[in-house]
Protein backbone atom coordinates (compact mmCIF):
# COMPACT_ATOMS: atom_id res chain seq x y z
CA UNK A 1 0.00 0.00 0.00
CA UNK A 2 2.82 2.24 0.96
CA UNK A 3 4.33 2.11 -2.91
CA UNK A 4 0.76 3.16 -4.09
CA UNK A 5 0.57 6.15 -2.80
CA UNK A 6 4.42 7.17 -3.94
CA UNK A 7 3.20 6.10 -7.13
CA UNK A 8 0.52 8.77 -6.81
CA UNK A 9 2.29 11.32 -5.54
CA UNK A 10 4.98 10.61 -8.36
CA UNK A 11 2.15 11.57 -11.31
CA UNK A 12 1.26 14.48 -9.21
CA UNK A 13 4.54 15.41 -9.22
CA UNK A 14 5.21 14.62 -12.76
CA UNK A 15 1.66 16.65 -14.25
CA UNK A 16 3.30 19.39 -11.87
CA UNK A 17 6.29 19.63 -13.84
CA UNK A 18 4.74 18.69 -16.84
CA UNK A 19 2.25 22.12 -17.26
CA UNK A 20 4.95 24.01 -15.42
CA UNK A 21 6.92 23.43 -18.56
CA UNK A 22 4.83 24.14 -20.95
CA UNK A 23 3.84 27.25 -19.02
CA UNK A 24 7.00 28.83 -19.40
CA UNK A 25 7.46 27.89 -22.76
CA UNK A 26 4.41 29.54 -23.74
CA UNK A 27 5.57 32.43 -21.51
CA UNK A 28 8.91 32.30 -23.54
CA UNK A 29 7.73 32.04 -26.99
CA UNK A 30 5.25 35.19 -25.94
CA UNK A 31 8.15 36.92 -25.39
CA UNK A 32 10.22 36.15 -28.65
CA UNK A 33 6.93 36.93 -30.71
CA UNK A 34 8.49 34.71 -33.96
CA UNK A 35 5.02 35.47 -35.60
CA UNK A 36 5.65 39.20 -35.54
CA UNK A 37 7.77 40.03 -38.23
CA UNK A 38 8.85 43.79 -38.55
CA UNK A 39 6.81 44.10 -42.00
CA UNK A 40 3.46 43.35 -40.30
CA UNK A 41 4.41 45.62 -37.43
CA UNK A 42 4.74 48.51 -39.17
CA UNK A 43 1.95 48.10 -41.08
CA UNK A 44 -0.21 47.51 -38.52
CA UNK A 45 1.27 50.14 -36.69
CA UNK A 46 0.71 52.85 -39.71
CA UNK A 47 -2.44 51.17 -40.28
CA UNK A 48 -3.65 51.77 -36.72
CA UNK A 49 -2.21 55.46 -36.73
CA UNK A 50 -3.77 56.51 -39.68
CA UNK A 51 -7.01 55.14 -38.97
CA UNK A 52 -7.20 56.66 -35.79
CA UNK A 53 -7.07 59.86 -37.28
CA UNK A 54 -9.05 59.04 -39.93
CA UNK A 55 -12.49 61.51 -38.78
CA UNK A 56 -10.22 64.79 -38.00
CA UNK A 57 -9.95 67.70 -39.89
CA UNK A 58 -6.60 68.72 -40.52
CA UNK A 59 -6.00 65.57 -38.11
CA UNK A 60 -2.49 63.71 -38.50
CA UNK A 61 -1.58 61.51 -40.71
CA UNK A 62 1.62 59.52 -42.09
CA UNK A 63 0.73 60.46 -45.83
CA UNK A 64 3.46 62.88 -46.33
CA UNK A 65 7.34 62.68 -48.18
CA UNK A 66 8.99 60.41 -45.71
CA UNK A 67 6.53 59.60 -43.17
CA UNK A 68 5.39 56.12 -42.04
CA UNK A 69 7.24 53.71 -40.10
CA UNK A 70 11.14 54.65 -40.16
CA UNK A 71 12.82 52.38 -37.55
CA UNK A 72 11.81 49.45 -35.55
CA UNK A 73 13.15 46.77 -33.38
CA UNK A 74 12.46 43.46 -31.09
CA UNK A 75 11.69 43.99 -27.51
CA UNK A 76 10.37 41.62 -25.02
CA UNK A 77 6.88 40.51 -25.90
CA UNK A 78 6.50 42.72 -29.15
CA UNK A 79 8.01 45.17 -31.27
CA UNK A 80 9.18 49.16 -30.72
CA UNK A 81 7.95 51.04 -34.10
CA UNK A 82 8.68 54.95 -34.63
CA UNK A 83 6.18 56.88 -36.76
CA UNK A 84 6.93 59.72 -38.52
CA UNK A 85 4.07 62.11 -39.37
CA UNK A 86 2.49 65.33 -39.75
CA UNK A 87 -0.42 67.08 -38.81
CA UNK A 88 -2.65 70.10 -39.42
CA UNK A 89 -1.55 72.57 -42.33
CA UNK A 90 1.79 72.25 -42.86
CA UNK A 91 3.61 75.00 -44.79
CA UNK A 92 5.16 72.61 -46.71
CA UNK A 93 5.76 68.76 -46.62
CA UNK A 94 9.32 68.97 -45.41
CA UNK A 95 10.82 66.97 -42.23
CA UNK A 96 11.30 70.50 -40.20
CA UNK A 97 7.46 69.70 -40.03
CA UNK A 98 7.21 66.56 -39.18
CA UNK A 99 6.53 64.59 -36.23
CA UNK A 100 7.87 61.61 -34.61
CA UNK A 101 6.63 58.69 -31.76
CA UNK A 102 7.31 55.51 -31.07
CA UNK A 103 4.88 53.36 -29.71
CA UNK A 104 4.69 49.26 -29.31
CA UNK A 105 3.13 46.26 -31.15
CA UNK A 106 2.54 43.53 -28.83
CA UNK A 107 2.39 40.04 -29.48
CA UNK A 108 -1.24 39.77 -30.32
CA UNK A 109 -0.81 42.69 -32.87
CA UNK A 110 -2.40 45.68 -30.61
CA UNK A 111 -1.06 48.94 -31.37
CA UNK A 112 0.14 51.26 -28.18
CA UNK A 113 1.24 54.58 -27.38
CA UNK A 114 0.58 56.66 -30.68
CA UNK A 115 -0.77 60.04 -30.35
CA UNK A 116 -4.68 60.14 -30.76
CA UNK A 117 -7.33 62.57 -31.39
């Protein structure tokens, strides 16, 4: 009787260790994001930005010489995109005018910390 219950508490153990496991993996793979390629975030990220604006009058936008997603990089559990843009009248459609922020794409593809109306 006594090596039925080690027995028991082994597969306890063992289902323990065994979601643990694939806990952190999942946790890990979040993390590395190898689905989000920098392509899709910054098009999701201009995407987002644009449409955001999309109702406002002399609102911003990232349809100017330039403009749209000019750097981005890997960071734990997305990407870091920076948008250039411009909004309102502009004088002219040079950079002097232009805007920048950087905001994040997570792993599920939500857009973060652009400027709104």
């Amino acid at each position: 009787m006594h090596c039925g219950v080690d027995s028991a508490r082994s597969k306890a153990m063992r289902k323990k260790l065994i979601g643990f496991c694939i806990t952190a993996l999942l946790i890990m793979l979040s993390a590395w994001s190898p689905w989000l390629t920098q392509q899709f975030a910054e098009s999701r990220t201009v995407d987002s930005f644009n449409k955001a604006w999309l109702s406002m009058i002399d609102g911003c936008g990232t349809n100017c010489k330039g403009c749209g997603a000019i750097n981005s990089k890997r960071v734990p559990f997305g990407m870091e995109v920076t948008l250039e843009y411009g909004c309102g009248l502009m004088p002219e459609d040079s950079p002097e005018y232009h805007e920048r922020a950087t905001g994040f794409v997570s792993t599920f593809g939500t857009v973060h910390g652009f400027p709104k109306p």
